[in-house]
Protein backbone atom coordinates (compact mmCIF):
# COMPACT_ATOMS: atom_id res chain seq x y z
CA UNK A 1 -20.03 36.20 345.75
CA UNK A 2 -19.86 39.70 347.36
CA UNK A 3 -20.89 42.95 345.46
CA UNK A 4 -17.09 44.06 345.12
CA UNK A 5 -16.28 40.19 343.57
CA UNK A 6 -19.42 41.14 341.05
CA UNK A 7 -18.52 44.40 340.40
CA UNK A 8 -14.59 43.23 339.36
CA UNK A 9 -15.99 40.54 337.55
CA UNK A 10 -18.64 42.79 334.93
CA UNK A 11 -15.62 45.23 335.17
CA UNK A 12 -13.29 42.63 333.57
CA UNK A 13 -15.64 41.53 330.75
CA UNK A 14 -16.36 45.37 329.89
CA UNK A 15 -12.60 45.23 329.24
CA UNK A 16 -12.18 42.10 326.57
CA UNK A 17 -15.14 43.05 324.82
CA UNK A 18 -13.78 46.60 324.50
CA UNK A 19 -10.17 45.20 323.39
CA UNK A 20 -12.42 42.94 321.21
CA UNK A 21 -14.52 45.75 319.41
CA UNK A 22 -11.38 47.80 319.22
CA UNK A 23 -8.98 45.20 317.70
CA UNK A 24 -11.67 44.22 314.93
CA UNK A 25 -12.11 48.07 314.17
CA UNK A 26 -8.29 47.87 313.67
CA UNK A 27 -8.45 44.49 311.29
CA UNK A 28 -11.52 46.41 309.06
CA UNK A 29 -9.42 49.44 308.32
CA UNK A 30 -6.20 47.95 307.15
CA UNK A 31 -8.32 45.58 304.68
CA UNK A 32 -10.66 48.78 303.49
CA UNK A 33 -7.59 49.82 300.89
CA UNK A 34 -7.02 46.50 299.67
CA UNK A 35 -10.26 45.53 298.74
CA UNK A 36 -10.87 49.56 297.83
CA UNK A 37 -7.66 49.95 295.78
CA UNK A 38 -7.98 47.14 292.66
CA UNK A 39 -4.87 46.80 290.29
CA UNK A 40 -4.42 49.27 287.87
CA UNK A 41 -4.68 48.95 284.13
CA UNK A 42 -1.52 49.64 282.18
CA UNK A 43 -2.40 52.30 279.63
CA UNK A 44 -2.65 51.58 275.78
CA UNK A 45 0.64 52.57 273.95
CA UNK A 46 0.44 54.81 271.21
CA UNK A 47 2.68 57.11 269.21
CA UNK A 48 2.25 59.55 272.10
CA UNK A 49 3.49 57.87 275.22
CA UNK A 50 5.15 54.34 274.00
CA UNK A 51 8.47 54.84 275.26
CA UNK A 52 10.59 54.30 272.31
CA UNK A 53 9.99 57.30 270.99
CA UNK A 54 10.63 59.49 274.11
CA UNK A 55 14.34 59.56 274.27
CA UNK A 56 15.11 63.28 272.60
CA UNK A 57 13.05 64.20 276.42
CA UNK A 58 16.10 62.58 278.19
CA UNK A 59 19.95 62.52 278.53
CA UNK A 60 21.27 59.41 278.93
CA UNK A 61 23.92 60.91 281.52
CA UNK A 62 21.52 61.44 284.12
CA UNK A 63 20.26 57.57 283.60
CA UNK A 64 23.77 56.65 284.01
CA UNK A 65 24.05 58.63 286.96
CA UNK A 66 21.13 57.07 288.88
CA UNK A 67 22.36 53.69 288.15
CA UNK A 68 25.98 54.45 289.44
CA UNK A 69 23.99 55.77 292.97
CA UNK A 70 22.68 52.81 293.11
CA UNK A 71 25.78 50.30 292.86
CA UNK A 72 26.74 49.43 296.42
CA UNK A 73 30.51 48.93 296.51
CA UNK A 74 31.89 46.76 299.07
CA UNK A 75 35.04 48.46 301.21
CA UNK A 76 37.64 46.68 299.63
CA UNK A 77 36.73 47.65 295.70
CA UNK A 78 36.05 51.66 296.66
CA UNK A 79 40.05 51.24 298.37
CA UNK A 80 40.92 49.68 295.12
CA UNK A 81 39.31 52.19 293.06
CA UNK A 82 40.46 54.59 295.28
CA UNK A 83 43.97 54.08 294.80
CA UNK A 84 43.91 53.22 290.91
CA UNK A 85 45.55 55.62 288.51
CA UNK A 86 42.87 58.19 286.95
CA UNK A 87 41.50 56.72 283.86
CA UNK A 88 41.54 53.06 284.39
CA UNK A 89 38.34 50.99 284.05
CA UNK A 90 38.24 47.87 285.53
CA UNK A 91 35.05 46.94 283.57
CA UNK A 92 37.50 47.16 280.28
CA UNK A 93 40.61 46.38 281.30
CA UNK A 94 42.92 43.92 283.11
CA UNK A 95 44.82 45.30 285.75
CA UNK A 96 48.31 43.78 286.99
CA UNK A 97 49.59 44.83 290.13
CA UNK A 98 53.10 44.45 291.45
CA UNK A 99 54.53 45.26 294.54
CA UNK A 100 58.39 45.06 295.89
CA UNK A 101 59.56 45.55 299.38
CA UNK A 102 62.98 47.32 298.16
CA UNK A 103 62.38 50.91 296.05
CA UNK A 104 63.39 51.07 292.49
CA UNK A 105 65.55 53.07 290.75
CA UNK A 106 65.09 54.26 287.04
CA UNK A 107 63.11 52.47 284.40
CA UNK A 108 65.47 49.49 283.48
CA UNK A 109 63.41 47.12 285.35
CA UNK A 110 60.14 47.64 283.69
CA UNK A 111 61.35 46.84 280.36
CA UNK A 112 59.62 49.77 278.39
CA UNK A 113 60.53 48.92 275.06
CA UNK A 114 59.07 45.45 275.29
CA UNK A 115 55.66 47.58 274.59
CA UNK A 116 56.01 47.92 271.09
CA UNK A 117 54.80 44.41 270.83
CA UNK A 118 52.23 44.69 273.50
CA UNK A 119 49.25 46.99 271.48
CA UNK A 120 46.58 48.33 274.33
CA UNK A 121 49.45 48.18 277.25
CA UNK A 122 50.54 50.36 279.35
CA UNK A 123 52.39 50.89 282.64
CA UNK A 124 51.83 52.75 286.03
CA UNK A 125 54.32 53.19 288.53
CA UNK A 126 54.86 55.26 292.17
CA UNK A 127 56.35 54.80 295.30
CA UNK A 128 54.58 54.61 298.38
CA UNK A 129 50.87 56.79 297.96
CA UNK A 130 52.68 59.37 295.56
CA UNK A 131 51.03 60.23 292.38
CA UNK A 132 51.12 56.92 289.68
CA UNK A 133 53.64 58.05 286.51
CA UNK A 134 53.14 56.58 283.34
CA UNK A 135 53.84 57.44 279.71
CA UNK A 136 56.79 60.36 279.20
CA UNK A 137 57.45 60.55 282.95
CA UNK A 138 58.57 57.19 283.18
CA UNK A 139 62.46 58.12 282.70
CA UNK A 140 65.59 57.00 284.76
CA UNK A 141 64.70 59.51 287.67
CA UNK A 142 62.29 57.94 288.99
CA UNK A 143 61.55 55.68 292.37
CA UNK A 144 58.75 53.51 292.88
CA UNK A 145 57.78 49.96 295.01
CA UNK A 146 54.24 49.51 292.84
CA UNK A 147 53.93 48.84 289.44
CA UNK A 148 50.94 48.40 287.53
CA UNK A 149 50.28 47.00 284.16
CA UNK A 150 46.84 47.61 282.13
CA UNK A 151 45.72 45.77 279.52
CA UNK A 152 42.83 47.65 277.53
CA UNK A 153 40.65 44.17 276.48
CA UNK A 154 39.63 45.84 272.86
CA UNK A 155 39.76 48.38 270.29
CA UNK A 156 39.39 49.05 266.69
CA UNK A 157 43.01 48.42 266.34
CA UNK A 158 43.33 45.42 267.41
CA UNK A 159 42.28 42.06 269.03
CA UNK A 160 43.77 40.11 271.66
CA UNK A 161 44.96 36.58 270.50
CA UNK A 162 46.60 33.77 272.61
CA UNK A 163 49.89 34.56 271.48
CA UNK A 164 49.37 38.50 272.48
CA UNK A 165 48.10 37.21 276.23
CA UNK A 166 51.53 34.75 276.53
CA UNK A 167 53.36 37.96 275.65
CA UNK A 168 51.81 39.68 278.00
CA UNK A 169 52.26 37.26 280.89
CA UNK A 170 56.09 36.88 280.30
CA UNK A 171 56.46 40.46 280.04
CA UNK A 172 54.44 40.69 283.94
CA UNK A 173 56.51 38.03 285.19
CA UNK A 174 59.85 39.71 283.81
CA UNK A 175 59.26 42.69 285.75
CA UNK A 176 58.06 40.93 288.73
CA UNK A 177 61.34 38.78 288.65
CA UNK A 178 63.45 41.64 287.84
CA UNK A 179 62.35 43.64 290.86
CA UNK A 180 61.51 40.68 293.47
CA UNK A 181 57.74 41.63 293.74
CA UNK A 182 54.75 40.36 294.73
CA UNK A 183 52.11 39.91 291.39
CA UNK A 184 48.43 39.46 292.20
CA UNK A 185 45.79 40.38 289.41
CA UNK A 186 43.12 43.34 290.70
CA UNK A 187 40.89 42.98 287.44
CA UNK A 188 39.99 40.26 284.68
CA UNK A 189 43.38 38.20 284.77
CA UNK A 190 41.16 35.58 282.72
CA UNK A 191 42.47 38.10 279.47
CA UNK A 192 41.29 35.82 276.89
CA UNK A 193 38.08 34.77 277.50
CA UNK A 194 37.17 38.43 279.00
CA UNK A 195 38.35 40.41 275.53
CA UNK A 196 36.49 38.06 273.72
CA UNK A 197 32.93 39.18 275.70
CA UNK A 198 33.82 42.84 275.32
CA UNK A 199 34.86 42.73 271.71
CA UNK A 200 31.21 40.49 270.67
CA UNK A 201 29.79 43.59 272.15
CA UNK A 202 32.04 45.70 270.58
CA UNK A 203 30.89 44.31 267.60
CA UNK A 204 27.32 44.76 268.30
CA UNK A 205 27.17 48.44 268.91
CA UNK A 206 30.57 50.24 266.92
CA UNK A 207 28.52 51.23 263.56
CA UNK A 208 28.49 54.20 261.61
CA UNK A 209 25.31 55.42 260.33
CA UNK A 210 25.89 57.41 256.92
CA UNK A 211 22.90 59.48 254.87
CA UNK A 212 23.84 61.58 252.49
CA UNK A 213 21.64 64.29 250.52
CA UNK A 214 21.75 64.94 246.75
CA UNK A 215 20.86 67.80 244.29
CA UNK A 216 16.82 67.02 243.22
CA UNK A 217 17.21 68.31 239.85
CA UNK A 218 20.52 69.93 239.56
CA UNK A 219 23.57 68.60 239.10
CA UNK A 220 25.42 70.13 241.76
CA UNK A 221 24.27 72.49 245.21
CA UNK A 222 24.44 76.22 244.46
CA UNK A 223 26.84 78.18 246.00
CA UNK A 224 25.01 80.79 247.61
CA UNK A 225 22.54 78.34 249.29
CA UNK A 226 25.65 76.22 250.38
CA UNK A 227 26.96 79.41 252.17
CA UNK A 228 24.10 80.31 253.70
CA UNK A 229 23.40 76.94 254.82
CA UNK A 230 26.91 76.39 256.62
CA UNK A 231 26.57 79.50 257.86
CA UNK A 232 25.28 78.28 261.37
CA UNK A 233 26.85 78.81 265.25
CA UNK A 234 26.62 74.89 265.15
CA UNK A 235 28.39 73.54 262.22
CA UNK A 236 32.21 73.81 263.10
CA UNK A 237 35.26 73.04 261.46
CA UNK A 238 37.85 70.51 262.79
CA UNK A 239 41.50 70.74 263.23
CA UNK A 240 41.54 68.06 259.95
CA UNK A 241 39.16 71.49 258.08
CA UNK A 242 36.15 68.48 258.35
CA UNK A 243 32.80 70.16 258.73
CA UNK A 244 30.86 68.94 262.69
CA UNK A 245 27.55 69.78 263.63
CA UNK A 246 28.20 70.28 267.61
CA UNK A 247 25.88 70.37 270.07
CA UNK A 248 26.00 73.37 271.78
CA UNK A 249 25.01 72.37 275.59
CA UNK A 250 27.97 70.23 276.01
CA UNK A 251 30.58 70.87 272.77
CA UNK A 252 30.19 67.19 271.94
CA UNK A 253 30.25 66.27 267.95
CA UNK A 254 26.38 65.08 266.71
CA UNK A 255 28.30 64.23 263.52
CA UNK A 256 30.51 65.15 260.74
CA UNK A 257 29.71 66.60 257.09
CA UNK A 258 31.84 65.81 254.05
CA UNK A 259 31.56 65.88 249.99
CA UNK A 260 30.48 62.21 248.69
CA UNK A 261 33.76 61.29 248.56
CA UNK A 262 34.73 61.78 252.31
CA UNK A 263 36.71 64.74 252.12
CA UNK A 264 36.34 68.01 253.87
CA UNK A 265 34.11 70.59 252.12
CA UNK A 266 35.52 73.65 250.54
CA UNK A 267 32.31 76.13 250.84
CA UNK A 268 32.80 79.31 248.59
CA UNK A 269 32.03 80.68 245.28
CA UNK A 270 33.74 78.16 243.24
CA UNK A 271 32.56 75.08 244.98
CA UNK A 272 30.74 72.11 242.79
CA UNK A 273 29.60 69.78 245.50
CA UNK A 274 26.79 67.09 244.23
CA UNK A 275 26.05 66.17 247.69
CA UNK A 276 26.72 65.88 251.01
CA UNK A 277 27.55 62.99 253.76
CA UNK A 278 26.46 63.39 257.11
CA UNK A 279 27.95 60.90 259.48
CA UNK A 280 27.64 59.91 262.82
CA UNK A 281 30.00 57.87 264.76
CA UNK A 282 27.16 56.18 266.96
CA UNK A 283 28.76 54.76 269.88
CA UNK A 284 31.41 57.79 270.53
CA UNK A 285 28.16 60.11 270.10
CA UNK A 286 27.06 61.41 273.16
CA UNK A 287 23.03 61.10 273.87
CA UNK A 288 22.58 59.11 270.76
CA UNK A 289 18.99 59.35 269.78
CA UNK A 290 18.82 63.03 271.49
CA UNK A 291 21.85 63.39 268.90
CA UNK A 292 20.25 61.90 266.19
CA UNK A 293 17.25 63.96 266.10
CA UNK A 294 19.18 66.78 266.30
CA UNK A 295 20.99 66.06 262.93
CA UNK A 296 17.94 64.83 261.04
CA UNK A 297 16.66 68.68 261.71
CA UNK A 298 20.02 69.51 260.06
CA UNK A 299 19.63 67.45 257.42
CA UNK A 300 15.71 68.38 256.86
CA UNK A 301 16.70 72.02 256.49
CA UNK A 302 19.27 71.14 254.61
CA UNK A 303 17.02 69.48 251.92
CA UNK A 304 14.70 72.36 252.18
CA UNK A 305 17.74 75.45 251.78
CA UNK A 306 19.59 72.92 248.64
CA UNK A 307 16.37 71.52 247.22
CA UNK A 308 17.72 68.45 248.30
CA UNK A 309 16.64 64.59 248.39
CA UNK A 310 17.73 62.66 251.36
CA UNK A 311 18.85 58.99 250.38
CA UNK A 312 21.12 56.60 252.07
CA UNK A 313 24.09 54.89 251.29
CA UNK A 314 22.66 53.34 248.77
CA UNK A 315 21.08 56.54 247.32
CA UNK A 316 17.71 54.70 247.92
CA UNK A 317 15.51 57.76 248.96
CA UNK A 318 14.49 57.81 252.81
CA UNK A 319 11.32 58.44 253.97
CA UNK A 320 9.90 59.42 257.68
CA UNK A 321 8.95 55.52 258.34
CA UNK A 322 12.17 54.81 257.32
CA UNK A 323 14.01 57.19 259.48
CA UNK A 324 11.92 56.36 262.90
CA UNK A 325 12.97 52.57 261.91
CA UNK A 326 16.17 54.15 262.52
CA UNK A 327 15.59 55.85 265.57
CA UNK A 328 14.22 52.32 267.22
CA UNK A 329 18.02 50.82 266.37
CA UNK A 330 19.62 53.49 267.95
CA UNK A 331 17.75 53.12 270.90
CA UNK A 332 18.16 49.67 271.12
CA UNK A 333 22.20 50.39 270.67
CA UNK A 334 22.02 53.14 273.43
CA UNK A 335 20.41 50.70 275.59
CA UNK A 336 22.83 47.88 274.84
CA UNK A 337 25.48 50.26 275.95
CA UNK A 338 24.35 51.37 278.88
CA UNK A 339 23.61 47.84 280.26
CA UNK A 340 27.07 48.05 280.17
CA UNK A 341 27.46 50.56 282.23
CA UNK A 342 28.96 52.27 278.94
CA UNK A 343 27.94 56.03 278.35
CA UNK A 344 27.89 56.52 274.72
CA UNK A 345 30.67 59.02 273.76
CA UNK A 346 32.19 58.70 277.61
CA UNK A 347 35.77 58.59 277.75
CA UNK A 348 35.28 54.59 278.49
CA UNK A 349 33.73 54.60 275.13
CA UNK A 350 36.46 56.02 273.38
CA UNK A 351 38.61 54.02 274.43
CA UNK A 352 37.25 50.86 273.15
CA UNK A 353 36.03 52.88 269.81
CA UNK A 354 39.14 53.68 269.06
């Protein structure tokens, strides 16, 4: 072996153990923050940071906003969507959709006055990509190819049976008869067994909650302190002369105020009110637990201007334990609702509380 054979040869094992040295250096700083950075401990809860009794800090709007960013819809539901009449939910409602080679003339064929047996139905109709018609504008002038009939899957008003659903059928397949169509279903054609899901939840969430405050001594509130105390930039009067504490941010009713027996308040010199009913319509309430706390402040000042008790329903007075049991069903009801992708007092909302 010559000296330029040696000299390659120490040359080559300098290399690998430099490679070696260097790659080891590598392995020891990735595993320095693992063994460095242990798992953290959650923190105690207490009254101060256990997260049922943060919501006032939050609007639920900008929850529901982060969890519609992050609903990925595929191309064929945003064309859907996109082409859906303003105001239909597909989450609530079952959507019909009818289309005919040959334009229509005039309403005949969609059998309008078959919908005073269909509660919760209503029809859409255009021609080509024009704007959909419905309601009023749905007269003999118009032309259209597409039809479109919603069924809203619950309400206040009513439920859907079997018999309403067979009525609904043979009035789709009327209209797609009459006008040679095409039918295909875009959203829940299984009506029944879909309005019963949405009306158990219905059920869960549509309550009222009701306190009411009473004289402590006297038989009735005096006048004076009645007129000072509705004499706020927040408490409004409705078209119906009811009494609504309104949230000023966004114009949205917190709740309404009426004598004990429901009707709107006359407040002036002659009045002889022995109490007053605050009540809050909890799933058409907008930010419910923000809302809430803004009409126990009402009703705390209220006690405190009237010399008032608070009690409930029952006229059992309520204390602060009782009230933040109240807060912790609220939250749990503004919760339920937004896991279903429901925004208390949305429009969605209103429709099904309605």
């Amino acid at each position: 072996m010559d000296d330029v054979q040696l000299a390659l040869l120490t040359l080559g094992f300098i290399v690998i153990i430099v490679m070696i040295l260097h790659n080891w250096a590598l392995l020891k700083k990735h595993q320095k923050p693992k063994n460095n950075n242990s798992i953290p401990q959650a923190p105690t809860l207490n009254d101060d940071n256990d997260p049922l009794f943060q919501s006032s800090e939050f609007k639920i709007n900008d929850v529901n906003n982060l969890i519609a960013s992050q609903i990925d819809s595929t191309g064929s539901e945003k064309m859907i969507e996109s082409n859906l009449p303003d105001g239909i939910n597909r989450d609530i409602e079952a959507v019909a959709s009818i289309v005919t080679k040959k334009i229509q003339n005039g309403k005949s064929s969609i059998f309008l006055e078959s919908l005073d047996n269909l509660p919760g139905v209503s029809v859409f109709v255009r021609n080509d990509d024009e704007i959909w018609s419905t309601g009023e504008a749905l007269d003999d002038a118009i032309r259209f190819n597409q039809v479109l009939v919603v069924q809203q899957l619950a309400s206040r008003k009513w439920i859907i049976t079997e018999e309403s659903v067979a009525l609904l059928n043979t009035y789709i397949e009327k209209i797609n008869n009459a006008i040679d169509g095409n039918l295909f279903w875009l959203a829940n054609s299984n009506i029944l067994d879909e309005s019963k899901l949405i009306d158990e939840f219905r059920g869960e969430v549509d309550k009222a909650l009701i306190l009411k405050v009473t004289p402590k001594s006297d038989s009735s509130f005096h006048t004076g302190a009645l007129e000072d105390f509705f004499n706020k930039s927040n408490i409004k009067t409705n078209d119906k002369l009811i009494h609504e504490l309104v949230d000023l941010e966004n114009n949205s009713v917190i709740c309404q105020l009426t004598s004990l027996t429901g009707k709107p308040l006359k407040i002036d010199q002659e009045s002889y009110i022995q109490g007053l009913i605050f009540k809050m319509d909890i799933p058409n309430t907008p930010n419910i637990t923000h809302s809430f706390n803004q009409m126990i402040s009402l009703i705390k000042e209220c006690t405190k201007k009237l010399n008032g008790v608070l009690v409930d329903a029952g006229s059992k007075k309520i204390d602060d334990d009782y009230i933040s049991r109240v807060y912790v069903h609220l939250k749990k009801v503004e919760q339920k609702m937004l896991s279903k992708k429901i925004n208390p007092g949305s429009t969605i909302a209103l429709k099904i509380f309605s």
